[in-house]
N, C-alpha and C. Protein backbone atom coordinates (compact mmCIF):
# COMPACT_ATOMS: atom_id res chain seq x y z
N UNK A 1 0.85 -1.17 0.00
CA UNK A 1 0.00 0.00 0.00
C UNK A 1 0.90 1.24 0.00
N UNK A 2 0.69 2.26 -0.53
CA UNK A 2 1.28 3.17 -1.00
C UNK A 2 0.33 4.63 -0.34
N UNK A 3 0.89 5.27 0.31
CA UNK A 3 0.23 6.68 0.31
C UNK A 3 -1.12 6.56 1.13
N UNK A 4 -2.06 7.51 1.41
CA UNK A 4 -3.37 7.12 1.99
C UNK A 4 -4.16 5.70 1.69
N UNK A 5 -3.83 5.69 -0.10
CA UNK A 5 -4.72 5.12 -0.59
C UNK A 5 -5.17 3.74 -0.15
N UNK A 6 -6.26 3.30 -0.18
CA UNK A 6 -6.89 2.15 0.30
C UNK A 6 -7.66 1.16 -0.59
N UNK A 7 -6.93 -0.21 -0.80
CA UNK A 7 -7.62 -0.96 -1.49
C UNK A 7 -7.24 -0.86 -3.59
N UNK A 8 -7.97 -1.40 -4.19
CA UNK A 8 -7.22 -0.89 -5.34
C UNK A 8 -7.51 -0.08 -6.29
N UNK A 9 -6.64 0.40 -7.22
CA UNK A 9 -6.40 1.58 -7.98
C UNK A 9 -7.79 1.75 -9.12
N UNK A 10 -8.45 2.69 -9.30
CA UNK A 10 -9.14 2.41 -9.99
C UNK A 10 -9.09 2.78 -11.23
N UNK A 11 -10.05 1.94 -12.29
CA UNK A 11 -9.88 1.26 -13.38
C UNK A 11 -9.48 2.72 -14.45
N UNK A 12 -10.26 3.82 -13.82
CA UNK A 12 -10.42 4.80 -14.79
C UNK A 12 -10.05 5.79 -14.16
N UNK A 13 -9.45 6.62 -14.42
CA UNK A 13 -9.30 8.19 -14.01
C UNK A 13 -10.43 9.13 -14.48
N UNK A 14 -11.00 10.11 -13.70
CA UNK A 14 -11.95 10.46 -14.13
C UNK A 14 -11.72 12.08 -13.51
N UNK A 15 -12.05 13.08 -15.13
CA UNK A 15 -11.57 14.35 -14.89
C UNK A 15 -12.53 14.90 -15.82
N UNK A 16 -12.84 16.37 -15.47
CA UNK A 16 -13.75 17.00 -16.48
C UNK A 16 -13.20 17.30 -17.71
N UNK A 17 -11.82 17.21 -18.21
CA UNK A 17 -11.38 17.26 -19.26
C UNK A 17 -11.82 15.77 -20.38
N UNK A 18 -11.40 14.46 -19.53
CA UNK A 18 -12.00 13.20 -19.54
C UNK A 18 -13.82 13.35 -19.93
N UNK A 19 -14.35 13.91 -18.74
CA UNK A 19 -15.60 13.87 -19.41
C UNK A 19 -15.98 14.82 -21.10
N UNK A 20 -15.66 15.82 -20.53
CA UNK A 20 -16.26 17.02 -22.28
C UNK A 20 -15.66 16.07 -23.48
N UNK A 21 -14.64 14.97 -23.30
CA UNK A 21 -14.26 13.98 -24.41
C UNK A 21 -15.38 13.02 -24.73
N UNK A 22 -16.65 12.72 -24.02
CA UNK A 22 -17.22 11.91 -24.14
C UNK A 22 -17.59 11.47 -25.39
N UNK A 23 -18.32 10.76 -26.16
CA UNK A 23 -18.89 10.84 -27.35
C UNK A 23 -20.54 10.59 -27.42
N UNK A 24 -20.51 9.66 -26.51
CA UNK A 24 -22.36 9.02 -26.35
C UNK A 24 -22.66 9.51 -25.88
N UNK A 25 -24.31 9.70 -26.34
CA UNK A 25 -25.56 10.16 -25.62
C UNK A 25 -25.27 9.75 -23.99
N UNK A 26 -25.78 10.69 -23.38
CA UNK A 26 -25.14 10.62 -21.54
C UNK A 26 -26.93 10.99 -20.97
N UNK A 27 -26.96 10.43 -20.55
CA UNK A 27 -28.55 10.61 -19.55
C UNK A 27 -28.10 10.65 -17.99
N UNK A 28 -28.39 11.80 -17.57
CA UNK A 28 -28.36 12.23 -15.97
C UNK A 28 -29.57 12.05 -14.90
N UNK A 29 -29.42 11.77 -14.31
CA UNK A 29 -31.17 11.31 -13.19
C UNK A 29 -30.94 11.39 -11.81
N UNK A 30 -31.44 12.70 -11.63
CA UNK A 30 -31.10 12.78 -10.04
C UNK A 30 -32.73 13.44 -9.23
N UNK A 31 -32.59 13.41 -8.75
CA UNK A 31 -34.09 13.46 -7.56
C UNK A 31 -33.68 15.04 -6.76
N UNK A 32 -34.85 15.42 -6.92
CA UNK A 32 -34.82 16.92 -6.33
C UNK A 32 -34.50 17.21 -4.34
N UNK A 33 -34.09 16.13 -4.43
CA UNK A 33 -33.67 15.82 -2.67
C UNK A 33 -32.91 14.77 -2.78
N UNK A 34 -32.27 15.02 -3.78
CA UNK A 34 -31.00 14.21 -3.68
C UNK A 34 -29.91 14.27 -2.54
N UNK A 35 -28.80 14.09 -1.67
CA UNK A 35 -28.32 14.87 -1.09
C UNK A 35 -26.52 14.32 -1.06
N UNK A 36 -26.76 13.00 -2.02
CA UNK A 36 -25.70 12.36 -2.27
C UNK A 36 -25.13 13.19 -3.57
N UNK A 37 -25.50 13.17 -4.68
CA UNK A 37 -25.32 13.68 -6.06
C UNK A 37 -26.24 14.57 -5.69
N UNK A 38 -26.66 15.52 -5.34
CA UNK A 38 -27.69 16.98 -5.63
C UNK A 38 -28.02 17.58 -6.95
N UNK A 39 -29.30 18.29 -7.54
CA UNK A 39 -29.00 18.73 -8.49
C UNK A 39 -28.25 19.84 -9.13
N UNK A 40 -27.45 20.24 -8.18
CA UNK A 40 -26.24 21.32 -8.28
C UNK A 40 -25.28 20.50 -9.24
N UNK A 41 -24.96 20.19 -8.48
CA UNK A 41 -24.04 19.12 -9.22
C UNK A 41 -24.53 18.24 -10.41
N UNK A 42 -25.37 17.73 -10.49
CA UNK A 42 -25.81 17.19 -11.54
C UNK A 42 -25.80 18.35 -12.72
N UNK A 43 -26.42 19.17 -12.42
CA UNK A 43 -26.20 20.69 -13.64
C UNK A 43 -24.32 20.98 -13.86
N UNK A 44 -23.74 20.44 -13.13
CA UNK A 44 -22.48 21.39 -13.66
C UNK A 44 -21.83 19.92 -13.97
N UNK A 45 -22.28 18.84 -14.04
CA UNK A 45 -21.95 17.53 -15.04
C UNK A 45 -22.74 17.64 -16.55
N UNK A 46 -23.83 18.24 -16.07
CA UNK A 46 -24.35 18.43 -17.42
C UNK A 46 -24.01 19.63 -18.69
N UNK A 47 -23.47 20.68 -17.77
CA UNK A 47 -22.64 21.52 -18.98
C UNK A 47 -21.37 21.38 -19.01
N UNK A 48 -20.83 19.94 -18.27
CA UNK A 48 -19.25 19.76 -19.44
C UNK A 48 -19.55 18.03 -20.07
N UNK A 49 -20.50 17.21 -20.08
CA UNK A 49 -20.60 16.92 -20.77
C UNK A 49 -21.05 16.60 -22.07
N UNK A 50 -20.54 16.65 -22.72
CA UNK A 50 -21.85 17.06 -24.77
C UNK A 50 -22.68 16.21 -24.64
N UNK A 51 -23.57 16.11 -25.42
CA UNK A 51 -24.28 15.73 -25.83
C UNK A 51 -25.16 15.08 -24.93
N UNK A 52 -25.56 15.62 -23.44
CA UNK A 52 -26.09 15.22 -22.07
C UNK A 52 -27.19 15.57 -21.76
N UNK A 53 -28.43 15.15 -21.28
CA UNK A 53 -29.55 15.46 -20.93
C UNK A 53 -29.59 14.80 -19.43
N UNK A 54 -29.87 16.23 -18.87
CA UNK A 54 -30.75 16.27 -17.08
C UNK A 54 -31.94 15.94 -17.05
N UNK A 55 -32.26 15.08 -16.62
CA UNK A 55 -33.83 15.05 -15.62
C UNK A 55 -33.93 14.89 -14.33
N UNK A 56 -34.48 15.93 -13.39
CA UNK A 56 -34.15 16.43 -12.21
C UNK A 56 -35.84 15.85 -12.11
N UNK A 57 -36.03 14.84 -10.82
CA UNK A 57 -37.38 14.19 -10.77
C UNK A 57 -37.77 14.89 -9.43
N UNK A 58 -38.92 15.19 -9.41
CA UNK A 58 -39.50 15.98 -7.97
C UNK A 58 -40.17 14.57 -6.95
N UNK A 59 -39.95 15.16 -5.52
CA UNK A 59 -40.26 13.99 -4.83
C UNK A 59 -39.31 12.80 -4.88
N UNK A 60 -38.16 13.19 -4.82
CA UNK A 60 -37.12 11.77 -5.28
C UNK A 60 -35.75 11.96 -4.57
N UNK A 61 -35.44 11.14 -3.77
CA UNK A 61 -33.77 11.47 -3.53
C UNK A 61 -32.93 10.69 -4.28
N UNK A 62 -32.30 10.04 -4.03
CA UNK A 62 -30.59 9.33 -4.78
C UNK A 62 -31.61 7.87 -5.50
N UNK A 63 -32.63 7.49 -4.54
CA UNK A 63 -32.88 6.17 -5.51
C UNK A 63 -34.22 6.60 -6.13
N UNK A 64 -34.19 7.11 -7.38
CA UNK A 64 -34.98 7.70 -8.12
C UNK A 64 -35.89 5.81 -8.76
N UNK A 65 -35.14 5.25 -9.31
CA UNK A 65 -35.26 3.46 -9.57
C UNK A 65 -36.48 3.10 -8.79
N UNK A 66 -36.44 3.48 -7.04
CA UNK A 66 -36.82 2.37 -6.35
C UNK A 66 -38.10 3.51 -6.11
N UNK A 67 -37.77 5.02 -5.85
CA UNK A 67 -38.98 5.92 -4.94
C UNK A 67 -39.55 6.41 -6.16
N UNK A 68 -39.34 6.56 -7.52
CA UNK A 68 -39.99 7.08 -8.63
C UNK A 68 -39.75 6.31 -9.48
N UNK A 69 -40.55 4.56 -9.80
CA UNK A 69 -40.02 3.86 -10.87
C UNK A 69 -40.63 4.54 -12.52
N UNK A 70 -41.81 5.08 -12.03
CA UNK A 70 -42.57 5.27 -13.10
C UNK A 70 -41.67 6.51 -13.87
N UNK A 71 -41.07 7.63 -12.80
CA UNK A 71 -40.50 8.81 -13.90
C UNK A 71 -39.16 7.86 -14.45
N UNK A 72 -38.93 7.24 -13.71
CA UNK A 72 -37.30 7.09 -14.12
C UNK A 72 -37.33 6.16 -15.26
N UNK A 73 -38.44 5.00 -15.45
CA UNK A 73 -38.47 4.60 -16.27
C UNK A 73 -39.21 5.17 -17.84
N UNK A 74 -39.70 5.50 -17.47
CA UNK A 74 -40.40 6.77 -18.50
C UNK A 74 -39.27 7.60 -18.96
N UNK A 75 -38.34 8.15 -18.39
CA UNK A 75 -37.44 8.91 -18.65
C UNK A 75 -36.00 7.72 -19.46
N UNK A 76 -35.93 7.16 -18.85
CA UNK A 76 -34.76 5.87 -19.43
C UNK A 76 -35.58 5.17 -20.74
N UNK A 77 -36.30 4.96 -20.79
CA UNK A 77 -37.32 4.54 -22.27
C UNK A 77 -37.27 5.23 -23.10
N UNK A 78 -37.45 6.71 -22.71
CA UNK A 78 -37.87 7.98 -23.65
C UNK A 78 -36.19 7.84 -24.70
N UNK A 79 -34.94 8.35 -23.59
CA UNK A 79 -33.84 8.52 -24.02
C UNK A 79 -33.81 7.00 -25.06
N UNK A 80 -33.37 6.21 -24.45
CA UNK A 80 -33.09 5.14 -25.22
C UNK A 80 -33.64 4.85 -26.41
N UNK A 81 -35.08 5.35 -26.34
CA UNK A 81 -35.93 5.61 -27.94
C UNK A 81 -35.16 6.01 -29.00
N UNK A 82 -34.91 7.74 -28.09
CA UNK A 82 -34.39 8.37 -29.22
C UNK A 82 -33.02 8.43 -29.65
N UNK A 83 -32.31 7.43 -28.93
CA UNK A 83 -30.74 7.19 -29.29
C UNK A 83 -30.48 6.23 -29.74
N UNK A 84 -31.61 5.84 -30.23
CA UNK A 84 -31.31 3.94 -30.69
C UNK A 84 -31.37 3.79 -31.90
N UNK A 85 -30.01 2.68 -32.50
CA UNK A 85 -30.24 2.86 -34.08
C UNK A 85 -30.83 2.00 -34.90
């Protein structure tokens, strides 16, 4: 073990320069009481990465899946529609 670090190195480095490189359609989903990912943050992932769409779900914290299946799946259907070839 080397330095603070704990356990092992991970697979990817991950930097906002890294992200604005992206190429694929990127779908964001965070819950308006989020408090893990917030939608602060979710907005300033969404203007460095291209080609990215936010949906900020009301009534929802971090497990949007389990407390809002209906938006999230509605919303994951919708995207996938329109990115599919």
């Amino acid at each position: 073990m080397t330095g603070n670090r704990i356990g092992q190195k991970p697979a990817n480095e991950v930097s906002w320069v890294k992200l604005r490189e992206l190429l694929v359609p990127t779908l964001l989903i965070v819950g308006d009481a989020d408090l893990w990912q917030p939608p602060a943050l979710m907005r300033l992932f969404r203007r460095n990465i291209p080609n990215s769409e936010l949906v900020v779900v009301p009534e929802a914290g971090h497990s949007i899946y389990w407390e809002r299946p209906d938006v999230f799946n509605s919303a994951v259907l919708d995207f996938v529609g329109r990115h599919s070839r």
